[in-house]
PDB file of N, CA and C in Angstrom:
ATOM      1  N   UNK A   1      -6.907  20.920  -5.785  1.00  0.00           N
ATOM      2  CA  UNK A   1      -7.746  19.977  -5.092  1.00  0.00           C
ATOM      3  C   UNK A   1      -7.486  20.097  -3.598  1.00  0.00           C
ATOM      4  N   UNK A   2      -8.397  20.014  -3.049  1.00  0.00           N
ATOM      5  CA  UNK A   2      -8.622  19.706  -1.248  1.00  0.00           C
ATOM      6  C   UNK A   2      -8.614  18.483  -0.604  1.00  0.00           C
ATOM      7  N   UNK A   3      -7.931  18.322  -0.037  1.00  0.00           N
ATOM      8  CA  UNK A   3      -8.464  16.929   0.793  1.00  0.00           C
ATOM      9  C   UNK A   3      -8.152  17.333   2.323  1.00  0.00           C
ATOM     10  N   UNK A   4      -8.912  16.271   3.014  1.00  0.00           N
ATOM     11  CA  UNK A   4      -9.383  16.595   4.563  1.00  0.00           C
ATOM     12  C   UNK A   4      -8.250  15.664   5.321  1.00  0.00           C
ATOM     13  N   UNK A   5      -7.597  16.244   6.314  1.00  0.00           N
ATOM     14  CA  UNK A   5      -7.230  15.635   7.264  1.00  0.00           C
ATOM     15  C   UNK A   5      -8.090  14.516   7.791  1.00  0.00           C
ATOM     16  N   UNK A   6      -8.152  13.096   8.698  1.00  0.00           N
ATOM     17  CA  UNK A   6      -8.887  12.162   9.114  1.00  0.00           C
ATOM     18  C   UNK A   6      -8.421  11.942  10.284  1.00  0.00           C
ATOM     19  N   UNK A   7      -9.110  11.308  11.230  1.00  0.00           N
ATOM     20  CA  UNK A   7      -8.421  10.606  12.375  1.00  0.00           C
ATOM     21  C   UNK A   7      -8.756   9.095  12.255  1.00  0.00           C
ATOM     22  N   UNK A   8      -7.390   8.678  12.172  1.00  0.00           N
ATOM     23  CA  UNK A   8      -6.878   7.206  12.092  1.00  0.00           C
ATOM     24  C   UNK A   8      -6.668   6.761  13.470  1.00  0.00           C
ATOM     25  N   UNK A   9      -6.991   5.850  14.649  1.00  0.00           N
ATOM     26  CA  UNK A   9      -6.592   5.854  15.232  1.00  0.00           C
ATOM     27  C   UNK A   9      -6.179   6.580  16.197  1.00  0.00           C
ATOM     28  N   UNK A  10      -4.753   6.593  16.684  1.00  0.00           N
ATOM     29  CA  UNK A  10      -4.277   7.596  17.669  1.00  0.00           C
ATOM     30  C   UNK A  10      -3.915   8.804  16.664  1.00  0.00           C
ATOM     31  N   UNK A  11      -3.609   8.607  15.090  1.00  0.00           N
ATOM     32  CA  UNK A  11      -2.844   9.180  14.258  1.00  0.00           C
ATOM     33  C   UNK A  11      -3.849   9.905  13.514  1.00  0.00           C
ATOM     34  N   UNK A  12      -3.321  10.693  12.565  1.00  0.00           N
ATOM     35  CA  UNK A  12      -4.409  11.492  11.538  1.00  0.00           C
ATOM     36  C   UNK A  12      -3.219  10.528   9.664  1.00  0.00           C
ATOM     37  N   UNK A  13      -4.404  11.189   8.671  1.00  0.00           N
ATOM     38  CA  UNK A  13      -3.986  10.734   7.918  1.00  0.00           C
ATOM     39  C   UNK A  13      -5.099  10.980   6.495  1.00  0.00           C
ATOM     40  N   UNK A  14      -4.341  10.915   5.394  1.00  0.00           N
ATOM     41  CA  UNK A  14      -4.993  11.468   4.366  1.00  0.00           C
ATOM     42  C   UNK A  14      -5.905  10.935   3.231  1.00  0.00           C
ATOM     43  N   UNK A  15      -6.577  10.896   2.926  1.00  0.00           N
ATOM     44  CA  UNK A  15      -8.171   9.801   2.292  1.00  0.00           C
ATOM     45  C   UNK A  15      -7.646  10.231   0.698  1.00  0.00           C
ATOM     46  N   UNK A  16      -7.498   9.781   0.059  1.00  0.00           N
ATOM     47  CA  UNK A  16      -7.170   9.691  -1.569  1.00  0.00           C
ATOM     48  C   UNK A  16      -8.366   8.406  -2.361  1.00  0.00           C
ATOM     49  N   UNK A  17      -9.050   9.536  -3.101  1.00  0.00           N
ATOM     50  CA  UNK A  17     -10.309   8.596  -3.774  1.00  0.00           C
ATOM     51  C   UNK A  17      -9.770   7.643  -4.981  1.00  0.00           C
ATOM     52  N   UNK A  18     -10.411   6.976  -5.062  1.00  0.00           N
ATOM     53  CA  UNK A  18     -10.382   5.682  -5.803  1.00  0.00           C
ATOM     54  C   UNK A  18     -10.059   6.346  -6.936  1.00  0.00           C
ATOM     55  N   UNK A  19     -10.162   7.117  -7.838  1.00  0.00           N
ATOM     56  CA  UNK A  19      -9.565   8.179  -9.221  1.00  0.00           C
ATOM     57  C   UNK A  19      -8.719   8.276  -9.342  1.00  0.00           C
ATOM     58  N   UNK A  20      -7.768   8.781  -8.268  1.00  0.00           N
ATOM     59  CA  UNK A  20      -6.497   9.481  -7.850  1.00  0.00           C
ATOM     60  C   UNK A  20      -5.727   8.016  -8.034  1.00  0.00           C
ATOM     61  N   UNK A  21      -6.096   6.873  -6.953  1.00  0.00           N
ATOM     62  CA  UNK A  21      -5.767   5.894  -6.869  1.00  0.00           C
ATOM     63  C   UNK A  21      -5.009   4.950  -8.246  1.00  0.00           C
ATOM     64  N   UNK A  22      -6.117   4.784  -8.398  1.00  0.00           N
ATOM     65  CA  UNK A  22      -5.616   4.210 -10.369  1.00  0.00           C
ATOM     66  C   UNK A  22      -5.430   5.352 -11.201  1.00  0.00           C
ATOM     67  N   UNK A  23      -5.205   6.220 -11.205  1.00  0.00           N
ATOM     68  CA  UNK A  23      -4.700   7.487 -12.537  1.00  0.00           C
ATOM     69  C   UNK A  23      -3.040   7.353 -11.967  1.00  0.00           C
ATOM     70  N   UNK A  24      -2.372   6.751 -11.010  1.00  0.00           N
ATOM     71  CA  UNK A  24      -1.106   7.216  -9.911  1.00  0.00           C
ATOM     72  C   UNK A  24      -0.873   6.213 -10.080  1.00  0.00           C
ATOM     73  N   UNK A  25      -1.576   4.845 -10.225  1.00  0.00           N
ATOM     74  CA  UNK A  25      -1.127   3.287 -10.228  1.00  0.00           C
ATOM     75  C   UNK A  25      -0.609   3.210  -8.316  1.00  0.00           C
ATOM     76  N   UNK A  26      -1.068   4.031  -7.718  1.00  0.00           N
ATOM     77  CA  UNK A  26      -1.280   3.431  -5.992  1.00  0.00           C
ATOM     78  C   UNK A  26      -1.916   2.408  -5.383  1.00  0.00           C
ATOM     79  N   UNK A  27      -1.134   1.553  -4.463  1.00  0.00           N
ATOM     80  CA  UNK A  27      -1.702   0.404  -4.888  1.00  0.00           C
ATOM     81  C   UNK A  27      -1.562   0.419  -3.218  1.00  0.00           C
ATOM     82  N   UNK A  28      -0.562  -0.143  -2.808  1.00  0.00           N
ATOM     83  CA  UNK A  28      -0.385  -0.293  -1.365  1.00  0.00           C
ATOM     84  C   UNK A  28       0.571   0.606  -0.554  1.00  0.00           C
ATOM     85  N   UNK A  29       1.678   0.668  -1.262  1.00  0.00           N
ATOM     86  CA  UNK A  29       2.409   2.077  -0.347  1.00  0.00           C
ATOM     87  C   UNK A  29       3.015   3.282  -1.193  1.00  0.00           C
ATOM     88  N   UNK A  30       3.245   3.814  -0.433  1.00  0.00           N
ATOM     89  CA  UNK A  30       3.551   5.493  -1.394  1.00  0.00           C
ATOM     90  C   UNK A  30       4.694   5.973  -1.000  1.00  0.00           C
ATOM     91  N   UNK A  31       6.109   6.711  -1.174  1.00  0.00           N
ATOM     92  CA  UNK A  31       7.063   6.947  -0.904  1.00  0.00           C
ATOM     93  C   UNK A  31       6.678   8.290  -0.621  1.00  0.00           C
ATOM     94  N   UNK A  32       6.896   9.506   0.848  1.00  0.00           N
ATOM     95  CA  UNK A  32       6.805  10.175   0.955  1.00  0.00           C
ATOM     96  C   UNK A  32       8.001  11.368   0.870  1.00  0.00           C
ATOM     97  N   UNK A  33       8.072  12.095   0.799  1.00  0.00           N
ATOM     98  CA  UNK A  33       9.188  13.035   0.201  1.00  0.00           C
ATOM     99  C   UNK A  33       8.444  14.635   1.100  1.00  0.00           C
ATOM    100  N   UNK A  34       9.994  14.330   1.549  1.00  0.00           N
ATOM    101  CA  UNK A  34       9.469  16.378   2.090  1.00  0.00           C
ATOM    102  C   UNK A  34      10.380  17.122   1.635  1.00  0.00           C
ATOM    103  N   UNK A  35       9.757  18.335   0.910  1.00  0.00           N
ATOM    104  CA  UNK A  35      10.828  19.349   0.134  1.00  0.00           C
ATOM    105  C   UNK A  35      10.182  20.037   1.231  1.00  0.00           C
ATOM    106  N   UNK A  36      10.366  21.844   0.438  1.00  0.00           N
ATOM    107  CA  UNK A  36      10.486  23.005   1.410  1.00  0.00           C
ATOM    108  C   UNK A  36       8.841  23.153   0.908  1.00  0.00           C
ATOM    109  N   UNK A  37       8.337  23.041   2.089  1.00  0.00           N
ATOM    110  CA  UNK A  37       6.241  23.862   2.225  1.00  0.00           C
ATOM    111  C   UNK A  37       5.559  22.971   1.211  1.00  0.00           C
ATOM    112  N   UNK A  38       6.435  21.172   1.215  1.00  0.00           N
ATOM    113  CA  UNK A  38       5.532  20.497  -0.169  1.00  0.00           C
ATOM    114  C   UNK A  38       6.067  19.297   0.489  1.00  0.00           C
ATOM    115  N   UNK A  39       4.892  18.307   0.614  1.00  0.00           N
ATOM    116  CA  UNK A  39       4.668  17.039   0.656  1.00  0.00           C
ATOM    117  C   UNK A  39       4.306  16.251  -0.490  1.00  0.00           C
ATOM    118  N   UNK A  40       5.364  15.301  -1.082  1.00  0.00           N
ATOM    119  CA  UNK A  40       5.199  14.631  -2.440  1.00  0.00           C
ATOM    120  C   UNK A  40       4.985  12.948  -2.008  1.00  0.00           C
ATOM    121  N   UNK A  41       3.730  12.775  -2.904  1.00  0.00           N
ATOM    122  CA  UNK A  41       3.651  11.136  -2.417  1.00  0.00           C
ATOM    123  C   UNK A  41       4.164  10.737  -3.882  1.00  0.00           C
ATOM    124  N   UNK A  42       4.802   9.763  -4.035  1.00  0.00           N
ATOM    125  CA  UNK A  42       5.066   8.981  -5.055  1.00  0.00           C
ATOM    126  C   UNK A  42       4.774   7.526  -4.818  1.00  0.00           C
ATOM    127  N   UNK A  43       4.376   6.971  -5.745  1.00  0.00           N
ATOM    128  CA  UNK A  43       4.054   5.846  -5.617  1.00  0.00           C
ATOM    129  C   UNK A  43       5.435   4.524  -5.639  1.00  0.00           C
ATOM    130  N   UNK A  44       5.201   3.596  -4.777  1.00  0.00           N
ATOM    131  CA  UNK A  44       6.210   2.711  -4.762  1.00  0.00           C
ATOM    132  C   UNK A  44       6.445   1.585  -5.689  1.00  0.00           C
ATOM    133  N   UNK A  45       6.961   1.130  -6.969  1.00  0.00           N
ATOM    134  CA  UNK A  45       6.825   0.494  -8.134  1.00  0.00           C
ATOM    135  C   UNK A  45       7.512  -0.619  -7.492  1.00  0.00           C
ATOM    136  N   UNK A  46       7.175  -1.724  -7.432  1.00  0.00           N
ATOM    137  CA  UNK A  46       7.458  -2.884  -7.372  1.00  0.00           C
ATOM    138  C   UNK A  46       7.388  -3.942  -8.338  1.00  0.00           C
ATOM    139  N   UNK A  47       8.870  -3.683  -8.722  1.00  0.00           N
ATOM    140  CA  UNK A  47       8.731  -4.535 -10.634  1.00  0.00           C
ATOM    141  C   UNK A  47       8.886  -6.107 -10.204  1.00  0.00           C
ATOM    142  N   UNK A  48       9.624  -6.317  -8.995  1.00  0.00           N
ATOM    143  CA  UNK A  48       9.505  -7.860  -8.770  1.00  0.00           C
ATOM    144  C   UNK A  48       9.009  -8.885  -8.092  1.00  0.00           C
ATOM    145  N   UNK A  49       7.267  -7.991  -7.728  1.00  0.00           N
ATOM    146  CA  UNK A  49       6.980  -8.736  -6.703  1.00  0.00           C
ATOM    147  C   UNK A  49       6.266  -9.653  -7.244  1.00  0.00           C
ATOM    148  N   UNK A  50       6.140 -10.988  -6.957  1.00  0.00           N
ATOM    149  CA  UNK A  50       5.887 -12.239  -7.021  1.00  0.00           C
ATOM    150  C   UNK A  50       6.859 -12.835  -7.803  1.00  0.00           C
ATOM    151  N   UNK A  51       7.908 -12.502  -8.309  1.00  0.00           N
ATOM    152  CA  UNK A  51       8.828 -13.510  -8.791  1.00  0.00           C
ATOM    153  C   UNK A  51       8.836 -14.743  -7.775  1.00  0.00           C
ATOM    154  N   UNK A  52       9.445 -14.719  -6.742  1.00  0.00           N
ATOM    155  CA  UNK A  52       9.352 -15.792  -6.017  1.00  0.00           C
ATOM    156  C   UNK A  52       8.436 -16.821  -6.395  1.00  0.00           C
ATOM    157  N   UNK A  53       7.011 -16.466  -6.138  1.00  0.00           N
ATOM    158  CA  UNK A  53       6.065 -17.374  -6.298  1.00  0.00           C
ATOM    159  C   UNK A  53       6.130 -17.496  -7.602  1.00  0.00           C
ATOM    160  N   UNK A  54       6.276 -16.628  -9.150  1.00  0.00           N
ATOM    161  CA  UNK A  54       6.331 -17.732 -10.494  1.00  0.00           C
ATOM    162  C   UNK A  54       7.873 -18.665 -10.505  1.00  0.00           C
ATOM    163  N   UNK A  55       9.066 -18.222  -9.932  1.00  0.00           N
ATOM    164  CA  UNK A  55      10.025 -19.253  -9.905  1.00  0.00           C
ATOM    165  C   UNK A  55       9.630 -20.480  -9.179  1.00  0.00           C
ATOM    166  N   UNK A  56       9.022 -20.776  -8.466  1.00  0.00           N
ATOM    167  CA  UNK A  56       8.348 -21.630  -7.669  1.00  0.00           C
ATOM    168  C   UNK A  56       7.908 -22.564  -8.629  1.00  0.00           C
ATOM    169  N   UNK A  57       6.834 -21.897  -9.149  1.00  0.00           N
ATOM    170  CA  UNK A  57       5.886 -22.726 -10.207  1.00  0.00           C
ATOM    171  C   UNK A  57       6.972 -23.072 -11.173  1.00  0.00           C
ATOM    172  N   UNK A  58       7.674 -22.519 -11.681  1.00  0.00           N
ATOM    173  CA  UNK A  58       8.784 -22.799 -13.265  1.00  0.00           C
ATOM    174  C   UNK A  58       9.627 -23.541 -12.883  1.00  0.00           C
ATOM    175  N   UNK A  59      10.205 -24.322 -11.479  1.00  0.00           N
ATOM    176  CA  UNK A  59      10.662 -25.295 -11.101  1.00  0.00           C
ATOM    177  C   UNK A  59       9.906 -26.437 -10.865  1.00  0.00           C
ATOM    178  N   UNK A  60       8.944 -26.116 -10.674  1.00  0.00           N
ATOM    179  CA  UNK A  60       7.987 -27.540 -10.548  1.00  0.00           C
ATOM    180  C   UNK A  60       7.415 -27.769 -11.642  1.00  0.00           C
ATOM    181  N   UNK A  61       7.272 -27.423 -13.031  1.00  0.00           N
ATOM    182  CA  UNK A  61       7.080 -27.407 -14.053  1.00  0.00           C
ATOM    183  C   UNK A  61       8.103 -27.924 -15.040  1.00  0.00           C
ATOM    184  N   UNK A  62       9.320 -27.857 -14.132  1.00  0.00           N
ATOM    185  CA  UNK A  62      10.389 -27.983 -15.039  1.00  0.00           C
ATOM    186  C   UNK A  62      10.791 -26.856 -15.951  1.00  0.00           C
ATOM    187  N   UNK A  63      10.513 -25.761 -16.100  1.00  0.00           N
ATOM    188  CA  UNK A  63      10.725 -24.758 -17.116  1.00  0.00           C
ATOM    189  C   UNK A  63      11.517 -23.759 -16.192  1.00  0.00           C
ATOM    190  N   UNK A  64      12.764 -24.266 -15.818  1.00  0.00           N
ATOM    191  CA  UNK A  64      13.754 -23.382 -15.396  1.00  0.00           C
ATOM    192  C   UNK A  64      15.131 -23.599 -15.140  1.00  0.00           C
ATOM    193  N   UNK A  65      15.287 -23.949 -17.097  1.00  0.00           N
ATOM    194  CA  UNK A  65      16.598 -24.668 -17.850  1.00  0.00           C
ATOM    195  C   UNK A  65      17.172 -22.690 -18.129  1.00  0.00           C
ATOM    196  N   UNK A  66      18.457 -22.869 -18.246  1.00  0.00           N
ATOM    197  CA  UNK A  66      19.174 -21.998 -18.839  1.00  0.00           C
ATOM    198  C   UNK A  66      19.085 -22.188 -20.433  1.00  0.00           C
ATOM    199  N   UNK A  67      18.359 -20.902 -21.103  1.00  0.00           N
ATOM    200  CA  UNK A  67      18.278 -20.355 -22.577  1.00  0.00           C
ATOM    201  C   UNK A  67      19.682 -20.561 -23.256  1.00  0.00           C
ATOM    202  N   UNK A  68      20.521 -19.981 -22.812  1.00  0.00           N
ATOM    203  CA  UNK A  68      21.994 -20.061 -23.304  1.00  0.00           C
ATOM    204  C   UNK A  68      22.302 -20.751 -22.506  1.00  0.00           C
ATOM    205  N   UNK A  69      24.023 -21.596 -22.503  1.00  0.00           N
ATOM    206  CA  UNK A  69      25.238 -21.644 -21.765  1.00  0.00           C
ATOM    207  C   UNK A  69      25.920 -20.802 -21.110  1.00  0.00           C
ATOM    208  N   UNK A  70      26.009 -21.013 -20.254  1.00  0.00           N
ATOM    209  CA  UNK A  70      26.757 -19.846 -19.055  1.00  0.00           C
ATOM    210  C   UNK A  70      28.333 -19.608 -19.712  1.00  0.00           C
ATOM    211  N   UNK A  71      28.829 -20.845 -20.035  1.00  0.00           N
ATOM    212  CA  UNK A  71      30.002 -20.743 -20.893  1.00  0.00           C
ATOM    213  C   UNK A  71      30.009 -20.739 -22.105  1.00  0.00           C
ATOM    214  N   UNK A  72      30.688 -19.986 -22.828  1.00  0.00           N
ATOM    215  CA  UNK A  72      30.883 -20.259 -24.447  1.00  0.00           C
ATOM    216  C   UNK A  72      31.764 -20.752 -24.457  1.00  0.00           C
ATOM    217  N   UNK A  73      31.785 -21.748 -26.053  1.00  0.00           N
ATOM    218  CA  UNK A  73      33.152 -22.570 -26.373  1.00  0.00           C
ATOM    219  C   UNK A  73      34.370 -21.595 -26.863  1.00  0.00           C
ATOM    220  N   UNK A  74      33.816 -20.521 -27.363  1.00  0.00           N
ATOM    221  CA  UNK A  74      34.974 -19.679 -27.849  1.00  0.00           C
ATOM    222  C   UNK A  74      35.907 -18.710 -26.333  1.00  0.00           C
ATOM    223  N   UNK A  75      35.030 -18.770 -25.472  1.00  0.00           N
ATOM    224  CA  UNK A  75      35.728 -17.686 -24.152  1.00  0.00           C
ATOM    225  C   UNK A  75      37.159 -18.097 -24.030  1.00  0.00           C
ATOM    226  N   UNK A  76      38.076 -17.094 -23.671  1.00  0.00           N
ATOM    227  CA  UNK A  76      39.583 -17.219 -23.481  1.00  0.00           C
ATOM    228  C   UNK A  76      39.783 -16.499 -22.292  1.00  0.00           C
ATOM    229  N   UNK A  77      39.935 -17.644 -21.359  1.00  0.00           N
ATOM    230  CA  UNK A  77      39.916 -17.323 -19.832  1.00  0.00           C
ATOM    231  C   UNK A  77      41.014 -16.453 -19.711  1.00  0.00           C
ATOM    232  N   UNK A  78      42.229 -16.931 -20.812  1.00  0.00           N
ATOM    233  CA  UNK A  78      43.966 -16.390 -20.418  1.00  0.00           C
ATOM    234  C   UNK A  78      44.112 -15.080 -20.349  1.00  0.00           C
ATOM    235  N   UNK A  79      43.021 -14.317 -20.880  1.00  0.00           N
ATOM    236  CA  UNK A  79      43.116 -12.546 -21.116  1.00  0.00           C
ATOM    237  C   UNK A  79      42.257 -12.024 -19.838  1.00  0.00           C
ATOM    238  N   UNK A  80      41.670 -12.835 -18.783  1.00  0.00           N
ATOM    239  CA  UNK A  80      41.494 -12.571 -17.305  1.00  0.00           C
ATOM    240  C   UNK A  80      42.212 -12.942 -16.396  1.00  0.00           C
ATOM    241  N   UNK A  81      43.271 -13.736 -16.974  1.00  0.00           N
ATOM    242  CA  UNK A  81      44.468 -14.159 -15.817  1.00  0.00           C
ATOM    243  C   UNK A  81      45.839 -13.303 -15.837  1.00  0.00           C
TER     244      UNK A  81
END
């Protein structure tokens, strides 16, 4: 495949069609990588973005109790001391 150099601005820069786009899951930024005579875009996976905003909501909801106990009744602190 071919693609065309562009002028962005003061800068140049590379046009990737809407296909490419979702077949790559590219969304907003791309991790660039330079080997030897090869430019690799990889896409940037962002597994936690908006946590913030659903912890938000799951506190004001009340639904952000601990599943388990942080402590168990059986733990024996004496074999860390």
């Amino acid at each position: 495949m071919e693609a065309s150099i562009i002028q962005i601005g003061n800068s140049k820069g590379l046009r990737l069609n809407k296909q490419i786009l979702e077949q790559y899951n590219i969304t907003d930024k791309v991790e660039v990588i330079l080997e030897k005579n090869r430019i690799i875009l990889k896409p940037v996976a962002q597994p936690r973005k908006g946590w913030d905003n659903a912890f938000k909501r799951m506190s004001e909801v009340g639904d952000d109790y601990l599943l388990i106990n942080d402590v168990f009744s059986e733990e024996n602190f004496d074999e860390w001391s």
